[in-house]
PDB file of N, CA and C in Angstrom:
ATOM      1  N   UNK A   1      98.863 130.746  84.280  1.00  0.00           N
ATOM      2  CA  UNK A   1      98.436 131.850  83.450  1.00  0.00           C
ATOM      3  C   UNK A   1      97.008 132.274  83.757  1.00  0.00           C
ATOM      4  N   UNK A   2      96.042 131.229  84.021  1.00  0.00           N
ATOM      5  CA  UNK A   2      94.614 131.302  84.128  1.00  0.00           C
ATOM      6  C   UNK A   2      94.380 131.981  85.555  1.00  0.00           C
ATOM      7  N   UNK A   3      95.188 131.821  86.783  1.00  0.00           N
ATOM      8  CA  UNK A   3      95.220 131.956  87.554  1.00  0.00           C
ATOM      9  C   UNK A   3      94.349 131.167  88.693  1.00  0.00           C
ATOM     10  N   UNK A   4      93.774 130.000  88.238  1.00  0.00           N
ATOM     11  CA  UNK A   4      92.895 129.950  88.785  1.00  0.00           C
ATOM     12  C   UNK A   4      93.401 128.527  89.948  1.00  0.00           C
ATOM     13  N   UNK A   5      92.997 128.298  90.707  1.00  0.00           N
ATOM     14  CA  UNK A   5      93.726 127.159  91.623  1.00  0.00           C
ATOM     15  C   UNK A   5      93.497 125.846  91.389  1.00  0.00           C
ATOM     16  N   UNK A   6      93.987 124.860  91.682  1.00  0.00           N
ATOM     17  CA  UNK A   6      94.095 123.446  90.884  1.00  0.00           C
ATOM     18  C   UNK A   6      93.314 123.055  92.136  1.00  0.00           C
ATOM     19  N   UNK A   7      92.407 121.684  91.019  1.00  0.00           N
ATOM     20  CA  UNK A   7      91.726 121.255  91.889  1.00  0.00           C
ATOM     21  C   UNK A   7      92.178 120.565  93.115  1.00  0.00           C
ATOM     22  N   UNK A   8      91.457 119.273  94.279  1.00  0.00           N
ATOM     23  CA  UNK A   8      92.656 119.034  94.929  1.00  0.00           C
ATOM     24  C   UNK A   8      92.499 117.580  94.704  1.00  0.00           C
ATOM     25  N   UNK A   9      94.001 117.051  94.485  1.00  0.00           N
ATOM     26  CA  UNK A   9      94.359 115.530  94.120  1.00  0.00           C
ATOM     27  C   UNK A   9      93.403 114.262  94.822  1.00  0.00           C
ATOM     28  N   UNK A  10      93.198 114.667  96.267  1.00  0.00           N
ATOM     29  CA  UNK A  10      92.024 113.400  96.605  1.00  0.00           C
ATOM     30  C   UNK A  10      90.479 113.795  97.115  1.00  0.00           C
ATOM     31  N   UNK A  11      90.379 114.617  95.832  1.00  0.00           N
ATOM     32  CA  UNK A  11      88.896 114.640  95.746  1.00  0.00           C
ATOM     33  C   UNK A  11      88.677 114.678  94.359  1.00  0.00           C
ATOM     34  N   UNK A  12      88.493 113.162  94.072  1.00  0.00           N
ATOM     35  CA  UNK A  12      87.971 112.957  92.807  1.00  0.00           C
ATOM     36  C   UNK A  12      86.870 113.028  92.251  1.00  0.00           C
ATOM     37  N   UNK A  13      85.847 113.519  93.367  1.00  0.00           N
ATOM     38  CA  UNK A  13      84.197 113.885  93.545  1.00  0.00           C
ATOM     39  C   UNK A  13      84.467 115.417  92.828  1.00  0.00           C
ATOM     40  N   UNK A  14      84.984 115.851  93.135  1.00  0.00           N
ATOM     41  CA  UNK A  14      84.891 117.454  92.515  1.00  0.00           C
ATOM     42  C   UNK A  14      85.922 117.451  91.094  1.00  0.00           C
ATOM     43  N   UNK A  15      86.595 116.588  90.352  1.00  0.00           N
ATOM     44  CA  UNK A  15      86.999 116.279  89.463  1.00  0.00           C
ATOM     45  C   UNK A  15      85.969 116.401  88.229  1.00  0.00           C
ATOM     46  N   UNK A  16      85.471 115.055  89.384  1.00  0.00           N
ATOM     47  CA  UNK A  16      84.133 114.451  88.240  1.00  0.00           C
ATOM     48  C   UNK A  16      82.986 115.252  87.985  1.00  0.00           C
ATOM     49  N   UNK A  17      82.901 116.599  89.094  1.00  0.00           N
ATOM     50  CA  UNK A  17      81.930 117.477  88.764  1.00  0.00           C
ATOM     51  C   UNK A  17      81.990 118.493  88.000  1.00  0.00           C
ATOM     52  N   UNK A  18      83.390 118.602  87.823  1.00  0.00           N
ATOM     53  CA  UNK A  18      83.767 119.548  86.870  1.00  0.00           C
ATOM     54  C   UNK A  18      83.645 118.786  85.062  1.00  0.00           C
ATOM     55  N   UNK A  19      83.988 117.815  85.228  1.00  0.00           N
ATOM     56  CA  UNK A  19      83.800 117.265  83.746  1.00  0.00           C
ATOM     57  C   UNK A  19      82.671 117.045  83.488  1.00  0.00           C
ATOM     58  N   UNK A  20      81.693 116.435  84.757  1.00  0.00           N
ATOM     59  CA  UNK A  20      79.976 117.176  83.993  1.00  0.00           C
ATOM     60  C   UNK A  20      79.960 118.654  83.589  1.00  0.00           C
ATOM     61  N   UNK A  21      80.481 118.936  84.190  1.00  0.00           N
ATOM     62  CA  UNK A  21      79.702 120.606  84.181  1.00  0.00           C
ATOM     63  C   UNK A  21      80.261 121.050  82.772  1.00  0.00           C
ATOM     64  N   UNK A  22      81.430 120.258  82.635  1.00  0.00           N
ATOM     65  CA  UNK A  22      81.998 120.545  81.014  1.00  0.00           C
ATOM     66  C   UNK A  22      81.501 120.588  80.109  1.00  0.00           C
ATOM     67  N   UNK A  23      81.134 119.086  80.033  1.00  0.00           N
ATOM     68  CA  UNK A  23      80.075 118.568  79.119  1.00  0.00           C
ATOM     69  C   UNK A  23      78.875 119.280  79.130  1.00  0.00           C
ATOM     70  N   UNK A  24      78.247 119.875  80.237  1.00  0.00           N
ATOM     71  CA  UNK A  24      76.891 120.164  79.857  1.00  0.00           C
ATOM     72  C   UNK A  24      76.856 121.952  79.386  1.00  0.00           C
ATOM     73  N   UNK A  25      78.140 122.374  79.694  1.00  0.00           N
ATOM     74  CA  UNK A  25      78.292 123.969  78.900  1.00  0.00           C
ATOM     75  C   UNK A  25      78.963 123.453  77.200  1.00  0.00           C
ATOM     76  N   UNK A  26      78.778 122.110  76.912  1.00  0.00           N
ATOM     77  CA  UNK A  26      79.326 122.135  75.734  1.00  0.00           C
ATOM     78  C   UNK A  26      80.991 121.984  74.845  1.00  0.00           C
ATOM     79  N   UNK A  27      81.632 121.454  76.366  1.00  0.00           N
ATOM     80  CA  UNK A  27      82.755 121.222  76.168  1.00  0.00           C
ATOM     81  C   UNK A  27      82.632 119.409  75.191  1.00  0.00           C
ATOM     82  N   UNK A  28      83.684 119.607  74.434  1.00  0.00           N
ATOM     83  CA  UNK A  28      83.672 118.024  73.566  1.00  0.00           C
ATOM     84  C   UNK A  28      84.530 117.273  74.130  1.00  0.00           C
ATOM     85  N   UNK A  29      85.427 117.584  75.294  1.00  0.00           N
ATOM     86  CA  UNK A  29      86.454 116.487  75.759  1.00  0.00           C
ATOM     87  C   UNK A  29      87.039 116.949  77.227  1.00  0.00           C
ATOM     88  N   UNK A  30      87.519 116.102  77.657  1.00  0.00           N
ATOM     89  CA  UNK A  30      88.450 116.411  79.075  1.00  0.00           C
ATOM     90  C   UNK A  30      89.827 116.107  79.377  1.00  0.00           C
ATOM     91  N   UNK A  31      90.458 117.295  79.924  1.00  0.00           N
ATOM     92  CA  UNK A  31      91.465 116.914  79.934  1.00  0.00           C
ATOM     93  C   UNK A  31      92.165 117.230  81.334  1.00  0.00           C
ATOM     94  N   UNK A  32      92.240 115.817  81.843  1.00  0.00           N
ATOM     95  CA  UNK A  32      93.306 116.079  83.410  1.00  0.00           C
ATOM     96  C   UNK A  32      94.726 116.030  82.959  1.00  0.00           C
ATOM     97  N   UNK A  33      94.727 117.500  84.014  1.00  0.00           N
ATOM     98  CA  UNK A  33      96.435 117.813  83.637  1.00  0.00           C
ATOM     99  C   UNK A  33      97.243 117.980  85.346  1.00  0.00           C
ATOM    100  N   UNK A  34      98.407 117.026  85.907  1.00  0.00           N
ATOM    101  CA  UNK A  34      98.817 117.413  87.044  1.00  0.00           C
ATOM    102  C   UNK A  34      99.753 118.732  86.486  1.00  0.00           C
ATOM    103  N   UNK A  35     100.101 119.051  85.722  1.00  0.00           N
ATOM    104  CA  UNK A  35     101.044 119.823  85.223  1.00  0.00           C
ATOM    105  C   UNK A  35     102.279 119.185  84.380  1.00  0.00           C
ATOM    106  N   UNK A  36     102.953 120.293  83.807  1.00  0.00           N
ATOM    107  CA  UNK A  36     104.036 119.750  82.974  1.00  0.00           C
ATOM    108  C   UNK A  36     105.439 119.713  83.716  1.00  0.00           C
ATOM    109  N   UNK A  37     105.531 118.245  83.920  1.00  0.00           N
ATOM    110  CA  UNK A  37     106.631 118.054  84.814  1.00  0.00           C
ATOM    111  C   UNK A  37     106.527 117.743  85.526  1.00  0.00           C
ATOM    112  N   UNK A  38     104.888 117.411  86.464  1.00  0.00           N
ATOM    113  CA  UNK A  38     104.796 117.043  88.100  1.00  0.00           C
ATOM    114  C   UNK A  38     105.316 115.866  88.171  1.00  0.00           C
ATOM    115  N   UNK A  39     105.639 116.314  89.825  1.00  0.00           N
ATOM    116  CA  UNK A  39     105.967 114.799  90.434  1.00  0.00           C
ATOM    117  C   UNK A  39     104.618 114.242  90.384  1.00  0.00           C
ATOM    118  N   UNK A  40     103.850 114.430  90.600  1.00  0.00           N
ATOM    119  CA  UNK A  40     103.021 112.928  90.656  1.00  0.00           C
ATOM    120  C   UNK A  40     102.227 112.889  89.664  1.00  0.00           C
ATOM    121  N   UNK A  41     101.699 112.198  88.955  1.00  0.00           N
ATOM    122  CA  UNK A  41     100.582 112.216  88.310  1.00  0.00           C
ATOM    123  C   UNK A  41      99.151 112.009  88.317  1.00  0.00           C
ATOM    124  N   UNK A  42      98.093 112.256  87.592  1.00  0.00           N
ATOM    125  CA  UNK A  42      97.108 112.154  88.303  1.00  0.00           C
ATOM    126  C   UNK A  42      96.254 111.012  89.080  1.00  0.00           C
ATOM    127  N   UNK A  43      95.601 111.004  89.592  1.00  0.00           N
ATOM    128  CA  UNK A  43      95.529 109.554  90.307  1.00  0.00           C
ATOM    129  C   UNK A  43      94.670 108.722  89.662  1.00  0.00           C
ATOM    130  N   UNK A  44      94.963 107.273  89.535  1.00  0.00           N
ATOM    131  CA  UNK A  44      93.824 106.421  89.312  1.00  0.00           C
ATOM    132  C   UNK A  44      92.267 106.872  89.982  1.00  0.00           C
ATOM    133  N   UNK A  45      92.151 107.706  90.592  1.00  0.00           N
ATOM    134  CA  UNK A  45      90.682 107.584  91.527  1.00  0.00           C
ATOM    135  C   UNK A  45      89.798 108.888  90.446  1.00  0.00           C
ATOM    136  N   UNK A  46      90.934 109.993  90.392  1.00  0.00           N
ATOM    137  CA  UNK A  46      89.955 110.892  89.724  1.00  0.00           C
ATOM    138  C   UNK A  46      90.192 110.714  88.609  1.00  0.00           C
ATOM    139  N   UNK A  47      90.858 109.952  87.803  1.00  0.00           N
ATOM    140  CA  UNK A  47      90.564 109.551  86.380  1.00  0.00           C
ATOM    141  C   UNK A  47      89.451 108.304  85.969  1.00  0.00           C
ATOM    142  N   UNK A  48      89.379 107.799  86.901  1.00  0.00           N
ATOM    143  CA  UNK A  48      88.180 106.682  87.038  1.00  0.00           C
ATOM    144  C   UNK A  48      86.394 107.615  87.132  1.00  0.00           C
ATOM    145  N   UNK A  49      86.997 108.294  88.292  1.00  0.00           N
ATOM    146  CA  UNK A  49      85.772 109.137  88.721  1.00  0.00           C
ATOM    147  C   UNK A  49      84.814 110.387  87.491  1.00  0.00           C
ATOM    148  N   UNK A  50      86.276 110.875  86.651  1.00  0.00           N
ATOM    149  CA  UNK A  50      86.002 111.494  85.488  1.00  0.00           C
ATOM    150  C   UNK A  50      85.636 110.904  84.376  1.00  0.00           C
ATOM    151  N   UNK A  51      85.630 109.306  84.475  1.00  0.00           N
ATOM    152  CA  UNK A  51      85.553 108.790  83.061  1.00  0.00           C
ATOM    153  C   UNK A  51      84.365 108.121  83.123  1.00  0.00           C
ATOM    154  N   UNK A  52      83.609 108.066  84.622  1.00  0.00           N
ATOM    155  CA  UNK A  52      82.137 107.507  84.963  1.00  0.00           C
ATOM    156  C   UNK A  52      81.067 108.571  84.256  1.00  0.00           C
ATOM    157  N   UNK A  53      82.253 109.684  84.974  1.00  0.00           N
ATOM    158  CA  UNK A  53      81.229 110.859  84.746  1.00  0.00           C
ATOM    159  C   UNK A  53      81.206 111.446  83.275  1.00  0.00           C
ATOM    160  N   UNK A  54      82.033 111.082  82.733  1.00  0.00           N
ATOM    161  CA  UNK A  54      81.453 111.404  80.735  1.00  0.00           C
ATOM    162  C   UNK A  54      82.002 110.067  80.448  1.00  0.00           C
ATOM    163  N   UNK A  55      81.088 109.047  80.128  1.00  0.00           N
ATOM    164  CA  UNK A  55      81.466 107.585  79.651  1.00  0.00           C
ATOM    165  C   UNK A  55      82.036 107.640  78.182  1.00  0.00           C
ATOM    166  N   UNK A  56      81.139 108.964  77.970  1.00  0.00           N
ATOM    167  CA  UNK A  56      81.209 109.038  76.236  1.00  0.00           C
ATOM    168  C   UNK A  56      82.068 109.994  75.860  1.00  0.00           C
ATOM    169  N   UNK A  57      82.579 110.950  76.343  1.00  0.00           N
ATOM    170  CA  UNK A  57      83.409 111.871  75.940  1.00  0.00           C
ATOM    171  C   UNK A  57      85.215 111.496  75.907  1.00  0.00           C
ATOM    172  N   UNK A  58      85.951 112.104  75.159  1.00  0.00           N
ATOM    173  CA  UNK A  58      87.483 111.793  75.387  1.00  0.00           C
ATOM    174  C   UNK A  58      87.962 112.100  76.246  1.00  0.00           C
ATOM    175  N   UNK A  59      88.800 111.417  76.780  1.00  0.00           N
ATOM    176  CA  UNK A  59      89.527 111.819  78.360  1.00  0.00           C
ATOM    177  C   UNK A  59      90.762 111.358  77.957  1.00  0.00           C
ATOM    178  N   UNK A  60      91.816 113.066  78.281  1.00  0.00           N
ATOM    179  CA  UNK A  60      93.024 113.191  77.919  1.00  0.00           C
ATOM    180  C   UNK A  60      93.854 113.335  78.900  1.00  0.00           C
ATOM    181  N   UNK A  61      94.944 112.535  79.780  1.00  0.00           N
ATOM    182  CA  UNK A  61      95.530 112.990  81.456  1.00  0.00           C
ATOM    183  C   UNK A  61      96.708 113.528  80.764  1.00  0.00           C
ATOM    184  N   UNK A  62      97.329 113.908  81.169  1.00  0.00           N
ATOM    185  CA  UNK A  62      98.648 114.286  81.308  1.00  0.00           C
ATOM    186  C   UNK A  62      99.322 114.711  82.058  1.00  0.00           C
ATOM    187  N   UNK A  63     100.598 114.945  82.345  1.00  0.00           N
ATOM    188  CA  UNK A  63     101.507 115.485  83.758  1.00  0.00           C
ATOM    189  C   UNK A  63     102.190 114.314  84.568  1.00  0.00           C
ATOM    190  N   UNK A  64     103.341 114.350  84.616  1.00  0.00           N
ATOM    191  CA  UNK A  64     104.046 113.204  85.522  1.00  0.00           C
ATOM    192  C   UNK A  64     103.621 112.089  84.844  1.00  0.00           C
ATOM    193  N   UNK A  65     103.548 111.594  83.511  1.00  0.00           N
ATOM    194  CA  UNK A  65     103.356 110.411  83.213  1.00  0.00           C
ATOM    195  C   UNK A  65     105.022 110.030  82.765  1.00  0.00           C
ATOM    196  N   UNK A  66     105.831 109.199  83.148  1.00  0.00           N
ATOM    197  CA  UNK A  66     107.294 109.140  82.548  1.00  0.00           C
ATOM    198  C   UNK A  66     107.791 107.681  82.616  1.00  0.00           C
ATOM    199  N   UNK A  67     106.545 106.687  83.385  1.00  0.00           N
ATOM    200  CA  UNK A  67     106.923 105.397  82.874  1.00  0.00           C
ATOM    201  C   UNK A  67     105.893 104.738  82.449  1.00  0.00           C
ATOM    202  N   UNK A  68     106.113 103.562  81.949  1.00  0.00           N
ATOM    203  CA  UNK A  68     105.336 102.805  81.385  1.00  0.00           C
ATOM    204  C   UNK A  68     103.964 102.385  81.990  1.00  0.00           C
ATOM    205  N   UNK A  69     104.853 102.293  82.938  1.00  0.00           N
ATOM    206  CA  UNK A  69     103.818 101.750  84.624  1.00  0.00           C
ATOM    207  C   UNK A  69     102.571 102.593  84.765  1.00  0.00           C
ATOM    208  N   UNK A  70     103.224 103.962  84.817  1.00  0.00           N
ATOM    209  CA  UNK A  70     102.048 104.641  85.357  1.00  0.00           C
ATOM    210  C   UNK A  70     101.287 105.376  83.516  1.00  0.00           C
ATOM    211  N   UNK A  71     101.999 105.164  82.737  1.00  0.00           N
ATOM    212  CA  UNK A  71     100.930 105.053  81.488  1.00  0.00           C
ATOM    213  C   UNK A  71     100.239 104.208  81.238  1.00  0.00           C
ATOM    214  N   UNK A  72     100.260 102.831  81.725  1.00  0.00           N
ATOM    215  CA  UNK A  72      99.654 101.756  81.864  1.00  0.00           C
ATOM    216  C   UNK A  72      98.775 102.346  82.751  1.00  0.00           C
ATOM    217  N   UNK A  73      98.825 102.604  84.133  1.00  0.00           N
ATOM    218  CA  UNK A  73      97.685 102.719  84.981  1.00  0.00           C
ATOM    219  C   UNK A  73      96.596 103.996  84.781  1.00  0.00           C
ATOM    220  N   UNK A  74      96.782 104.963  84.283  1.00  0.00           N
ATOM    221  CA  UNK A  74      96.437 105.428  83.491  1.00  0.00           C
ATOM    222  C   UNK A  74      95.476 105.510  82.840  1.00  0.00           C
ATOM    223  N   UNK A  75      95.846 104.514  81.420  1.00  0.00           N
ATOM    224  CA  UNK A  75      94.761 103.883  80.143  1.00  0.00           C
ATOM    225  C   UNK A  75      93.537 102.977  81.353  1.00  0.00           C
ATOM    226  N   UNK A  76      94.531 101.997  82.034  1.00  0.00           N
ATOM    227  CA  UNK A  76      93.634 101.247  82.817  1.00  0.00           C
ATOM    228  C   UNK A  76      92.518 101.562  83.835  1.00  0.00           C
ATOM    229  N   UNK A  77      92.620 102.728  84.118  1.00  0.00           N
ATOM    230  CA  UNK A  77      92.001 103.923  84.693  1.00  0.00           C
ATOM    231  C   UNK A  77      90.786 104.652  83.973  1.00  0.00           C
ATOM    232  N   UNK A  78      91.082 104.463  82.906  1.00  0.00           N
ATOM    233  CA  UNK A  78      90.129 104.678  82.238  1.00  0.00           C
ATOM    234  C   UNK A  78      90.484 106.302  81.028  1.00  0.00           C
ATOM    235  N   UNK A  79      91.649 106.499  80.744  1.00  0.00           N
ATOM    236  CA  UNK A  79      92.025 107.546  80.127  1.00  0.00           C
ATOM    237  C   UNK A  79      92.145 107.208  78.839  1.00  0.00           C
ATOM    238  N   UNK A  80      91.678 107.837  77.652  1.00  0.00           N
ATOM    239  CA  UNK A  80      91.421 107.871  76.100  1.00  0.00           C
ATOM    240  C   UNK A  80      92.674 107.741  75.670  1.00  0.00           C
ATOM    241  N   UNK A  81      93.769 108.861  75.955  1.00  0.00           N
ATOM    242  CA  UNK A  81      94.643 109.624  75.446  1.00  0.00           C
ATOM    243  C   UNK A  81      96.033 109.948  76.926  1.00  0.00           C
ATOM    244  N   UNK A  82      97.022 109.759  76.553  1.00  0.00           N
ATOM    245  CA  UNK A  82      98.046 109.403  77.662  1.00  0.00           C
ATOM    246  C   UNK A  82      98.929 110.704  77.068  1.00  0.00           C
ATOM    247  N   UNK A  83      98.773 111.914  77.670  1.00  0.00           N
ATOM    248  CA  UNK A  83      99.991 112.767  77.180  1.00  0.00           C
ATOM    249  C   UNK A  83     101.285 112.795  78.039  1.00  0.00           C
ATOM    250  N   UNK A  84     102.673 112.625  77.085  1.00  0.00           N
ATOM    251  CA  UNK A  84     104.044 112.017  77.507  1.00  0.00           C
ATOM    252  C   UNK A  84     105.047 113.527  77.348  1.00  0.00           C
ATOM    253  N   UNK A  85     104.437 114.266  77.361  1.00  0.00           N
ATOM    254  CA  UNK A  85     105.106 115.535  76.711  1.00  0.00           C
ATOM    255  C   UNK A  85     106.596 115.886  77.181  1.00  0.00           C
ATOM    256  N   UNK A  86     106.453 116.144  78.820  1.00  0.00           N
ATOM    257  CA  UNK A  86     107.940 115.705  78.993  1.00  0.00           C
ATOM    258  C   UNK A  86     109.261 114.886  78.531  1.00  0.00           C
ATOM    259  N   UNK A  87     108.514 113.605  78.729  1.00  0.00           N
ATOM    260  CA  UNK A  87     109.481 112.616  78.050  1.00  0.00           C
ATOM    261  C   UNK A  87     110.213 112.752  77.108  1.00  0.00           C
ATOM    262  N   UNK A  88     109.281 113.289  75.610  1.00  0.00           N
ATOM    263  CA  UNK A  88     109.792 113.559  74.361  1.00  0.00           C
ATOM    264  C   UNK A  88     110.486 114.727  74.710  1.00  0.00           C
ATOM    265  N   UNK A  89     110.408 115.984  75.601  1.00  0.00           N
ATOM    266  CA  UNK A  89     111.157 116.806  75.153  1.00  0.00           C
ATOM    267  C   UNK A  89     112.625 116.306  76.435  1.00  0.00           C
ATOM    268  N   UNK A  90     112.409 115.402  76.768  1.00  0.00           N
ATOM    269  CA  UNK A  90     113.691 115.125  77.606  1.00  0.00           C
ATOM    270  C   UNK A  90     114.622 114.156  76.685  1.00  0.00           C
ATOM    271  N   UNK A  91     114.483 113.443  76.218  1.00  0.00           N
ATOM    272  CA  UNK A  91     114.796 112.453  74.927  1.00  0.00           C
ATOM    273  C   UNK A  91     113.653 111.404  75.064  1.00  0.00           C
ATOM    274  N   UNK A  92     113.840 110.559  73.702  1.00  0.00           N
ATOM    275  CA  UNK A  92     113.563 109.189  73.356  1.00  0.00           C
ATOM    276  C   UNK A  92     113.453 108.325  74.472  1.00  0.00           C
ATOM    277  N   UNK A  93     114.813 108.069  75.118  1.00  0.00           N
ATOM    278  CA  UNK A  93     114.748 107.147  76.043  1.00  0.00           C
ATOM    279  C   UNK A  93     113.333 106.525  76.622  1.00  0.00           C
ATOM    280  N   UNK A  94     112.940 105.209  75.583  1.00  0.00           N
ATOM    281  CA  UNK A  94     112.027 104.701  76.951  1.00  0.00           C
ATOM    282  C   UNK A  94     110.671 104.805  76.240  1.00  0.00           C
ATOM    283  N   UNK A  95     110.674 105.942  75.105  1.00  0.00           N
ATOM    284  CA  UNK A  95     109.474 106.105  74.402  1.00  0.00           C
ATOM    285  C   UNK A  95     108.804 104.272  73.333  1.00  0.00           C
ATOM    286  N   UNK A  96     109.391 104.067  73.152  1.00  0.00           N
ATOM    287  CA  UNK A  96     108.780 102.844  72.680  1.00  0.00           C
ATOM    288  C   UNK A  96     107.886 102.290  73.776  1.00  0.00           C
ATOM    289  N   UNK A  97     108.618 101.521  75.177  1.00  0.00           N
ATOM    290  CA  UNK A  97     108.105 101.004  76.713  1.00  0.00           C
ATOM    291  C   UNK A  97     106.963 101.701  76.734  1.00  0.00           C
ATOM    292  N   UNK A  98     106.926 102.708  76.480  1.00  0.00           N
ATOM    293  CA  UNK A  98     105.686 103.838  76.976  1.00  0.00           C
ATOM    294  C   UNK A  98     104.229 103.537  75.915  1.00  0.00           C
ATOM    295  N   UNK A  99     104.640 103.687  74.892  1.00  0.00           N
ATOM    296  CA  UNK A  99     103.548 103.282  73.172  1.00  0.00           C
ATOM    297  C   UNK A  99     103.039 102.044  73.673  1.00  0.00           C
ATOM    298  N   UNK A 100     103.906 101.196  73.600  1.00  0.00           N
ATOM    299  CA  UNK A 100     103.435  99.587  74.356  1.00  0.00           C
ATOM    300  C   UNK A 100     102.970  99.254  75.495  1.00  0.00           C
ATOM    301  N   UNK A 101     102.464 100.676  76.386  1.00  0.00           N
ATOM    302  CA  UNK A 101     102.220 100.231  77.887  1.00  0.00           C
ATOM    303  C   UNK A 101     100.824 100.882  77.359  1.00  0.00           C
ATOM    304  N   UNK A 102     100.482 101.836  76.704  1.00  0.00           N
ATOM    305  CA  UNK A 102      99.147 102.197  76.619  1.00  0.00           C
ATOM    306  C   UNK A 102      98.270 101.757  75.071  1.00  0.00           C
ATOM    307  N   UNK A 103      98.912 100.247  74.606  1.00  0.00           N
ATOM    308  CA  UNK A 103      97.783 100.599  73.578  1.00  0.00           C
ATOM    309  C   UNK A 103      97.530  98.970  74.036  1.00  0.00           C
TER     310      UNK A 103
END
């Protein structure tokens, strides 16, 4: 809709420069999104790299998160907030595994 082009997946240096730059125009949180539905999700490197770069702010990923595993890696990564959005609108299946992999 925004039109604007997605950043690129292995440059987590320009991730992390964008979530400063967030923060310092006054944004209160961040949120990496691969999209709704991607195959992959976002990577451990630029969610690490984004969460150096606002230690203090919320960091929300979402996109291609659909197992436990990679909601686990994820949180462990350093993400606040694990959005599953797909999942729920695909069914239940699996949603418990998922609650228990990120808290």
């Amino acid at each position: 809709m925004s039109q604007t082009r997605p950043l690129p997946a292995d440059k987590p240096e320009l991730a992390a420069a964008h979530a400063t730059a967030a923060m310092l125009i006054g944004m209160q949180a961040v949120y990496l999104d691969a999209g709704s539905g991607a195959e992959r999700p976002v990577s451990p490197e630029v969610i690490r790299a984004c969460r150096a770069a606002v230690p203090h702010s919320p960091l929300f990923v979402g996109g291609g998160i659909r197992t436990p595993a990679l909601a686990r890696a994820a949180r462990k990564a350093g993400a606040d907030f694990v959005v599953i959005g797909t999942v729920v609108e695909e069914g239940l299946d699996g949603l418990e595994a998922l609650v228990e992999a990120v808290k």
